[in-house]
C-alpha atoms as a PDB file:
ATOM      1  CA  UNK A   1     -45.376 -69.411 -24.630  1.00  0.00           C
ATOM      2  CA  UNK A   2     -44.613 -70.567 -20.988  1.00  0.00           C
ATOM      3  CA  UNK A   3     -44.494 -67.443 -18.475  1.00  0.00           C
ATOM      4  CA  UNK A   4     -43.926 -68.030 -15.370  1.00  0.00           C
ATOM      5  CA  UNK A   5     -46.592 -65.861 -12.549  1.00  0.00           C
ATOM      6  CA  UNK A   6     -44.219 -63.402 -10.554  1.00  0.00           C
ATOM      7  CA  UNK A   7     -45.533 -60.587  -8.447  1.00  0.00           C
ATOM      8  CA  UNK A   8     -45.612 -56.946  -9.903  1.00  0.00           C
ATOM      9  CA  UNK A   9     -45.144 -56.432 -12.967  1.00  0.00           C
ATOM     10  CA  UNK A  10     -42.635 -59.373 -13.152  1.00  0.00           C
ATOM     11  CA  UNK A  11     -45.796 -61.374 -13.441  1.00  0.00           C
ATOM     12  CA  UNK A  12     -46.984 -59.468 -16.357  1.00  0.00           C
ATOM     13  CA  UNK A  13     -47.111 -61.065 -19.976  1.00  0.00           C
ATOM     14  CA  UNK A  14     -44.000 -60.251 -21.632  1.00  0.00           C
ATOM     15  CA  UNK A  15     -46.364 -59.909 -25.137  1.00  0.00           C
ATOM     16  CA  UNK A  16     -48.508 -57.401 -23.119  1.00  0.00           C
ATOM     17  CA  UNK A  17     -45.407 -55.389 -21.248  1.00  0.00           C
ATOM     18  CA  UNK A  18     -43.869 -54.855 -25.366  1.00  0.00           C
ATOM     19  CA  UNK A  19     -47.061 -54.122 -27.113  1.00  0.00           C
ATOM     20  CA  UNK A  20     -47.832 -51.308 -24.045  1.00  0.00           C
ATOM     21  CA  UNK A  21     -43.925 -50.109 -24.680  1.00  0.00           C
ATOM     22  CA  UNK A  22     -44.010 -49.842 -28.380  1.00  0.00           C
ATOM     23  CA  UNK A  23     -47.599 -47.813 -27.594  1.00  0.00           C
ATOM     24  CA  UNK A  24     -45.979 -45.634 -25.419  1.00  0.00           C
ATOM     25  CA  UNK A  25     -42.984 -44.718 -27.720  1.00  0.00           C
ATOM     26  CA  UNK A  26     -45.612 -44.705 -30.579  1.00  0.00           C
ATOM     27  CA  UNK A  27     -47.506 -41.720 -28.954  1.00  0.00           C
ATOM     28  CA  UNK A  28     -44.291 -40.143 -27.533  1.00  0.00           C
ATOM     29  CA  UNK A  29     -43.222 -39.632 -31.159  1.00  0.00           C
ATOM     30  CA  UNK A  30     -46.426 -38.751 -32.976  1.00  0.00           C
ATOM     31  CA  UNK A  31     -47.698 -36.464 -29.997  1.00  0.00           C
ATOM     32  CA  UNK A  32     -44.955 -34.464 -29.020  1.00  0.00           C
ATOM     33  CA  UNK A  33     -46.295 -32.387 -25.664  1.00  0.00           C
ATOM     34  CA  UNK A  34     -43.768 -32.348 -22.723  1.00  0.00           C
ATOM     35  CA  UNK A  35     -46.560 -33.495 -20.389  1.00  0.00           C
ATOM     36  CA  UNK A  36     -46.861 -36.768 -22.318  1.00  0.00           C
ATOM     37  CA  UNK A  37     -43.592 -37.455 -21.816  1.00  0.00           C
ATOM     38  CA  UNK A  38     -43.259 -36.198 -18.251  1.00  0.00           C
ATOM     39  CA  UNK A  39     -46.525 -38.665 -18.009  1.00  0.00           C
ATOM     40  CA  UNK A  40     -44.792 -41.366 -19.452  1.00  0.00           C
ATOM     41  CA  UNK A  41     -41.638 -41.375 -17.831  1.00  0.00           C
ATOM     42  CA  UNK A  42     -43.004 -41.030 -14.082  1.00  0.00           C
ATOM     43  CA  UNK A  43     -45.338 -43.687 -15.174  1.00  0.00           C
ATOM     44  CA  UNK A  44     -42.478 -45.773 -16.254  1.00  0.00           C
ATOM     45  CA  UNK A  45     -40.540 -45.028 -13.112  1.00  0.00           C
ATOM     46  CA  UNK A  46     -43.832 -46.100 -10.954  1.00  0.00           C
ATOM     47  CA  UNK A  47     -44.344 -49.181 -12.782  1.00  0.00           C
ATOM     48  CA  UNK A  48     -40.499 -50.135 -11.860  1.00  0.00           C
ATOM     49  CA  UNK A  49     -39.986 -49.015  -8.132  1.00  0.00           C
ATOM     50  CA  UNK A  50     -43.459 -50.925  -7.812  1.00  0.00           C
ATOM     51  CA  UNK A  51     -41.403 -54.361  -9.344  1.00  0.00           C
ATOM     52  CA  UNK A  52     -38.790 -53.130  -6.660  1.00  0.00           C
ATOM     53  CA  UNK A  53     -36.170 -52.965  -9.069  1.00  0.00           C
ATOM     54  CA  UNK A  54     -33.282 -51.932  -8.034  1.00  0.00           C
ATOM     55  CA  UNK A  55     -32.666 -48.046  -7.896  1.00  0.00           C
ATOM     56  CA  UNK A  56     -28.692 -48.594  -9.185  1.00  0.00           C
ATOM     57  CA  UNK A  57     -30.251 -50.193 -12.664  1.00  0.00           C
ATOM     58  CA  UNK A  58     -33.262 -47.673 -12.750  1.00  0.00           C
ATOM     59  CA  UNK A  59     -30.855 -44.915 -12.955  1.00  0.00           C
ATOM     60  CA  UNK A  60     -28.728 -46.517 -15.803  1.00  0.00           C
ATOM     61  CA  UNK A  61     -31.713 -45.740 -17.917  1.00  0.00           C
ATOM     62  CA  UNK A  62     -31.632 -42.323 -17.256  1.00  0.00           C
ATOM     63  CA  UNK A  63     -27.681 -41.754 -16.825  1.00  0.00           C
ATOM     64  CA  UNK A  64     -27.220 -43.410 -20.193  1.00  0.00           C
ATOM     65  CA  UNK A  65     -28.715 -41.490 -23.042  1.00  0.00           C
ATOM     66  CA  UNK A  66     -27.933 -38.137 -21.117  1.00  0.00           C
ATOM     67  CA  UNK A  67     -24.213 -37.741 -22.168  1.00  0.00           C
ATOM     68  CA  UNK A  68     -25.884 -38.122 -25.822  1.00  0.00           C
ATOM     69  CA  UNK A  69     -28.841 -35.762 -25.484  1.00  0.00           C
ATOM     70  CA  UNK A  70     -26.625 -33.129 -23.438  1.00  0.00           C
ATOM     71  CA  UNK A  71     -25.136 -32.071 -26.562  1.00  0.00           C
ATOM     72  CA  UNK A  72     -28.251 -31.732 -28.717  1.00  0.00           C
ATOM     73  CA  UNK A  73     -30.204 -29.757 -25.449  1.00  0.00           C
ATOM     74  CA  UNK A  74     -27.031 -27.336 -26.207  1.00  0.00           C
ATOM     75  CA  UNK A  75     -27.065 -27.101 -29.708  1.00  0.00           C
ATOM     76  CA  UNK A  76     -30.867 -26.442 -30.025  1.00  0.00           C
ATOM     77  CA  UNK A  77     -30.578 -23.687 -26.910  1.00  0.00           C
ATOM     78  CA  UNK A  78     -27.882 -21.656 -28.635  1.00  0.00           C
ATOM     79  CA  UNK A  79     -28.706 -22.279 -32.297  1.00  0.00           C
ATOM     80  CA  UNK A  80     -32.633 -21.615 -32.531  1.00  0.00           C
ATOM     81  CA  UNK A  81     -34.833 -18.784 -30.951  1.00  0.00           C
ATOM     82  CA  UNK A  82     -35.061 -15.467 -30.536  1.00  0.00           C
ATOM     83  CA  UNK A  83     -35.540 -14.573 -26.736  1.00  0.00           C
ATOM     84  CA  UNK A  84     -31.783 -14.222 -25.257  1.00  0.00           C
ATOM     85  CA  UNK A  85     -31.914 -15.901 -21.714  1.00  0.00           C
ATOM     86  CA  UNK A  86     -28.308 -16.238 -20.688  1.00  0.00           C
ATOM     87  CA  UNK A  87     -24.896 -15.315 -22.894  1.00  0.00           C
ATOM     88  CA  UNK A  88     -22.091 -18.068 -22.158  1.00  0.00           C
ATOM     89  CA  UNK A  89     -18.987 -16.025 -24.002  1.00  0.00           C
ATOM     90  CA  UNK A  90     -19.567 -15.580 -27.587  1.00  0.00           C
ATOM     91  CA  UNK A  91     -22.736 -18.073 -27.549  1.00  0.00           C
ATOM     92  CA  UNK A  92     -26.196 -16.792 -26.524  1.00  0.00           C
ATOM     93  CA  UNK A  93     -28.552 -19.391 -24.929  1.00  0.00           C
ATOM     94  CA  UNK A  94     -32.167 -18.434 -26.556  1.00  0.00           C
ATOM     95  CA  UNK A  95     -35.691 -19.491 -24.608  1.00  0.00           C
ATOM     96  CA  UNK A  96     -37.382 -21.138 -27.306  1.00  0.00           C
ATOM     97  CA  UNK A  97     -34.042 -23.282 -28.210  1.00  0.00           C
ATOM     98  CA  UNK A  98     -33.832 -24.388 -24.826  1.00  0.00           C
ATOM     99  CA  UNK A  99     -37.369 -25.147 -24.226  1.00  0.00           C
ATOM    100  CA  UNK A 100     -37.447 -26.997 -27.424  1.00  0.00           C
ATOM    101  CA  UNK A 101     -33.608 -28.575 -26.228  1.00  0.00           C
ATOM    102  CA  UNK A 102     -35.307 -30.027 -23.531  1.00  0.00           C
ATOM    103  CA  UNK A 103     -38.712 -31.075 -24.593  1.00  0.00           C
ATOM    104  CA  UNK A 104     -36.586 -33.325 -26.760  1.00  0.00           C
ATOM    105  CA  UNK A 105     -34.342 -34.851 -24.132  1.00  0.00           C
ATOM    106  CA  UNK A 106     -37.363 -35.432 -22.087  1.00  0.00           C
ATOM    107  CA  UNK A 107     -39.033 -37.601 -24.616  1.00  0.00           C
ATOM    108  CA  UNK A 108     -35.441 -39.606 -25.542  1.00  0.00           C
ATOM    109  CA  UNK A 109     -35.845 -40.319 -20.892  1.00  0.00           C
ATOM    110  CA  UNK A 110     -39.137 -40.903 -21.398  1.00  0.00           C
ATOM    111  CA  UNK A 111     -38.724 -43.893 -24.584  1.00  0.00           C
ATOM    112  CA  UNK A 112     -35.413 -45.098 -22.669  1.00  0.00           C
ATOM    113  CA  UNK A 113     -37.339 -45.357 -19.163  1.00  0.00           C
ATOM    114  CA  UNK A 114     -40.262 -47.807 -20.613  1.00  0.00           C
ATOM    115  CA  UNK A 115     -37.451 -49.659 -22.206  1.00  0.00           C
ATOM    116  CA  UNK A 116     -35.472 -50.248 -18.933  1.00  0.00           C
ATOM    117  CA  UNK A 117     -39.360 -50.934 -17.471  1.00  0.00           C
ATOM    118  CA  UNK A 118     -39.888 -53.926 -19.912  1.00  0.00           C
ATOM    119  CA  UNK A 119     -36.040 -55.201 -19.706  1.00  0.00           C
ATOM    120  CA  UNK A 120     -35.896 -54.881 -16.133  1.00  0.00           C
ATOM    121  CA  UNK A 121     -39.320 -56.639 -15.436  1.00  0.00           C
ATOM    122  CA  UNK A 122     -39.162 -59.503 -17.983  1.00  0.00           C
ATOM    123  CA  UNK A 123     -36.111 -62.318 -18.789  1.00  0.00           C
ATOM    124  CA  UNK A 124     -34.694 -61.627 -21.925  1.00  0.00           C
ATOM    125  CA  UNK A 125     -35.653 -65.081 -22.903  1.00  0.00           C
ATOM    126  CA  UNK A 126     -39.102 -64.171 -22.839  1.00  0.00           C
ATOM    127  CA  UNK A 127     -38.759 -60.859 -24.639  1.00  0.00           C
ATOM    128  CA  UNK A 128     -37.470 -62.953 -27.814  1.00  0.00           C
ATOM    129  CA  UNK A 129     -40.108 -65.222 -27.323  1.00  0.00           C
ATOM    130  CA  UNK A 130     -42.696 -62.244 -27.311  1.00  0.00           C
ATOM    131  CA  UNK A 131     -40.828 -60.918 -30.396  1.00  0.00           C
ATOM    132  CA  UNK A 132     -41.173 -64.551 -32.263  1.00  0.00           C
ATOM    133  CA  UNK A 133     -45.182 -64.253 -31.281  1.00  0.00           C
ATOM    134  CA  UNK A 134     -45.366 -60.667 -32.999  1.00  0.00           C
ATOM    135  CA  UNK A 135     -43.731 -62.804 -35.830  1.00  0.00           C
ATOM    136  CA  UNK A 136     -40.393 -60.467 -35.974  1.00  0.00           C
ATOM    137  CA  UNK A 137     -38.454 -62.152 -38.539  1.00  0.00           C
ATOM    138  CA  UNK A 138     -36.572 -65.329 -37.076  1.00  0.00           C
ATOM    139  CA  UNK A 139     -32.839 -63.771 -38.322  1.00  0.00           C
ATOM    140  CA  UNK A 140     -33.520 -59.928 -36.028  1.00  0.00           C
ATOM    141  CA  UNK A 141     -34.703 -62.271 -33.348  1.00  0.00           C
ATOM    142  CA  UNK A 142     -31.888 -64.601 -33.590  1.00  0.00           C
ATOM    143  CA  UNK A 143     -29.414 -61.743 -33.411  1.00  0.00           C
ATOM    144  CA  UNK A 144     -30.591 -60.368 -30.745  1.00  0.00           C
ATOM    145  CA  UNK A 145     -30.064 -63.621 -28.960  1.00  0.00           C
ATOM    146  CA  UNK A 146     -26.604 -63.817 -30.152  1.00  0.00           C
ATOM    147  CA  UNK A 147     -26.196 -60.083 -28.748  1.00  0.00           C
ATOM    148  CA  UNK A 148     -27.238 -60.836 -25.314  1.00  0.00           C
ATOM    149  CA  UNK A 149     -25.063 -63.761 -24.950  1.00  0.00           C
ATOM    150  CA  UNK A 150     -22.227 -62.305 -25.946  1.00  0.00           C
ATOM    151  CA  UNK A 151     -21.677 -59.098 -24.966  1.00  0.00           C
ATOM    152  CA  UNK A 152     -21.435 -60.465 -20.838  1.00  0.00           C
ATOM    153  CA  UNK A 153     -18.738 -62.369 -22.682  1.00  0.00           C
ATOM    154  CA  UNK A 154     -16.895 -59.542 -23.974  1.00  0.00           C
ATOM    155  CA  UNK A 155     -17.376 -57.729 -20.794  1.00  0.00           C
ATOM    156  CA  UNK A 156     -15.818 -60.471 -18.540  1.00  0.00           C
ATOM    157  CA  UNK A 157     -12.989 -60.117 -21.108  1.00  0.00           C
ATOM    158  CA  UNK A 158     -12.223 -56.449 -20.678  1.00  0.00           C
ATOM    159  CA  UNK A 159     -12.561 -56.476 -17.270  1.00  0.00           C
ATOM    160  CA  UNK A 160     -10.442 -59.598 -16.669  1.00  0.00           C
ATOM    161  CA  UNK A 161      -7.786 -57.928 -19.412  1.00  0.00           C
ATOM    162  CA  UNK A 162      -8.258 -54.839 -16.935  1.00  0.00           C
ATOM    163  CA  UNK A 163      -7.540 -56.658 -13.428  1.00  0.00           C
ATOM    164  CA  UNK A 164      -4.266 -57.802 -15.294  1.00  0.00           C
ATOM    165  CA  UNK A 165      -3.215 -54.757 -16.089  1.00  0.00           C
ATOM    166  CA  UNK A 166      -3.790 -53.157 -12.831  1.00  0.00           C
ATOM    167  CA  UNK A 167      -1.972 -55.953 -11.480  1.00  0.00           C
ATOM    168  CA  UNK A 168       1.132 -54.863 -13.550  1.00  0.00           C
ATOM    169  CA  UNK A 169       1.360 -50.928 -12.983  1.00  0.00           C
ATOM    170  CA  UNK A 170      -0.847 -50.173 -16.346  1.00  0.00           C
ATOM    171  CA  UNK A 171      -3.254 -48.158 -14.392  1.00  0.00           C
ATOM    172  CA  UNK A 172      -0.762 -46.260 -12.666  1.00  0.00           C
ATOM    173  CA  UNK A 173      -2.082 -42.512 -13.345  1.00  0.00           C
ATOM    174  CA  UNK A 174      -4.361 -41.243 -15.910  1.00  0.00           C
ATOM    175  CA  UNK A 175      -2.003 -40.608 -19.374  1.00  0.00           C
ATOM    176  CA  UNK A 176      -1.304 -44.632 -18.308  1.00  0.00           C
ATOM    177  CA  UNK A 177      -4.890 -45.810 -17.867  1.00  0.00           C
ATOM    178  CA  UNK A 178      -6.041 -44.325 -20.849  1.00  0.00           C
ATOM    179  CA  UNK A 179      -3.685 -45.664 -22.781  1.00  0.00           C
ATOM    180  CA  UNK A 180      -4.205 -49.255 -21.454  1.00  0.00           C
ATOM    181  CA  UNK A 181      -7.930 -49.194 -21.667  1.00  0.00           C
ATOM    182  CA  UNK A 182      -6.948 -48.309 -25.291  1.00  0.00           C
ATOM    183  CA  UNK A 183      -5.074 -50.968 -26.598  1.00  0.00           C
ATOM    184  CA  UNK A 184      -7.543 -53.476 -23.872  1.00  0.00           C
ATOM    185  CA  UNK A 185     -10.882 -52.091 -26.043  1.00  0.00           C
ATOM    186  CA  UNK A 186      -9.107 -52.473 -29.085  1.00  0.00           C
ATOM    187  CA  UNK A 187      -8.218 -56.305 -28.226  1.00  0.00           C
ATOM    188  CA  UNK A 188     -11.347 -56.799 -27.166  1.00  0.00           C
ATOM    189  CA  UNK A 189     -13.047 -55.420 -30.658  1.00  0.00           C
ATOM    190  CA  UNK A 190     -10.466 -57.546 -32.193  1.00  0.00           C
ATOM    191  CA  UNK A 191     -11.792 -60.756 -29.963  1.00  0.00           C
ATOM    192  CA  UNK A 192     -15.254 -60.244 -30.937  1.00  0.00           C
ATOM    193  CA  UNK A 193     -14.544 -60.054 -34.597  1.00  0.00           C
ATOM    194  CA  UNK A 194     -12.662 -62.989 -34.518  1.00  0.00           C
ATOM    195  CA  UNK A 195     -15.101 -65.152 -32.438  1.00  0.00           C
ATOM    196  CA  UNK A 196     -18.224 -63.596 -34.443  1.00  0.00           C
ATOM    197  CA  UNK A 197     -16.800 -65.303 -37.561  1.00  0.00           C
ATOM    198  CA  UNK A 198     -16.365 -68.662 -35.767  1.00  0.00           C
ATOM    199  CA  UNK A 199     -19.537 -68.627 -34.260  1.00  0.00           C
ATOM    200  CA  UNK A 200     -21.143 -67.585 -37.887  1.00  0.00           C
ATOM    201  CA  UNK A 201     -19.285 -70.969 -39.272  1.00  0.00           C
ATOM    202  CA  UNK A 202     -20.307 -72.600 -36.277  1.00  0.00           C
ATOM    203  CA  UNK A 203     -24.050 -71.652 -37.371  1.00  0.00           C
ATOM    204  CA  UNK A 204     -23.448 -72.414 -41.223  1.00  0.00           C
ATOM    205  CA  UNK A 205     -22.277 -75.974 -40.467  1.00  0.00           C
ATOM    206  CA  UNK A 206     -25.465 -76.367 -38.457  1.00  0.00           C
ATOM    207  CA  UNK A 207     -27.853 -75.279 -41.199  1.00  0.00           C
ATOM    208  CA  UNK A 208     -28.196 -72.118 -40.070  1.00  0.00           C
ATOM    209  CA  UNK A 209     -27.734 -68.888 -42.364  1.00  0.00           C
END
């Protein structure tokens, strides 16, 4: 496997960069100490502003998974424990639910950080070729392929279905937009059912399964 030298860690074998990421999230899940993961997401954070990746696309990584790990910090601060720290109405926030709440949100930054560290650093190209190495069967590593490629696709698609709408008053205030990007994610869903059963006769007709 052919990998180009690139300073940082761009430079860095892509086989190296995934076995240190699945180490990482290894320990992150078997040890589960708030310092290890407040060690392992600065140190993923490090590794990328030292690649001088760009702060919009570090951020992504952490702005992401928070609208899904907001809810379960909640849950866990006003379902478990037995310390009272705050009352919000009829719901009482409890130390011990909160401390656990975030201990756990803190390791989902910390596993989602050293992803965005090895997908930031390294072409995607040469994460599937790391994956074939490891000898991660041909068909995951195929789809993931298939993945990549298309969902730019799909994205160029809403966002070119989008631009038309705008362009004929289907934005116009927020009942209206939401109604439009409706029925646009719908077509798009639609779209990529459509073209993933052409492209999986496309495959069958070339010997593929």
């Amino acid at each position: 496997m052919a990998i180009s030298r690139r300073s940082g860690l761009h430079g860095m074998d892509a086989r190296l960069k995934l076995a240190l990421v699945i180490v990482a999230v290894l320990f992150n899940v078997v040890l589960p100490d708030y310092r290890l993961s407040l060690g392992l997401l600065l140190t993923a954070w490090i590794g990328m502003a030292a690649s001088r990746t760009p702060f919009r696309f570090m951020a992504w990584f952490v702005l992401a998974p928070v609208w899904a790990t907001l809810p379960v910090v909640f849950g866990l601060a006003v379902g478990l424990g037995q310390t009272p720290l705050i009352k919000i109405g009829h719901l009482t926030v409890y130390h011990e639910g909160l401390a656990q709440g975030g201990q756990a949100a803190l390791r989902v930054l910390a596993d989602t950080s050293w992803a965005g560290l090895l997908f930031l650093t390294t072409p995607f190209t040469e994460i599937l070729a790391a994956l074939r190495w490891f000898r991660v069967p041909d068909v995951v590593v195929d789809t993931l392929g298939f993945m990549y490629r298309y969902v730019f696709l799909l994205w160029e698609e809403f966002h070119a279905m989008r631009v038309s709408a705008s362009a004929r008053g289907g934005l116009l205030g927020w009942r209206r937009e939401w109604h439009t990007t409706g029925v646009i994610t719908a077509q798009v869903f639609l779209r990529a059912y459509d073209r993933a059963q052409r492209i999986q006769q496309a495959v069958q007709a070339r010997g593929g399964v």
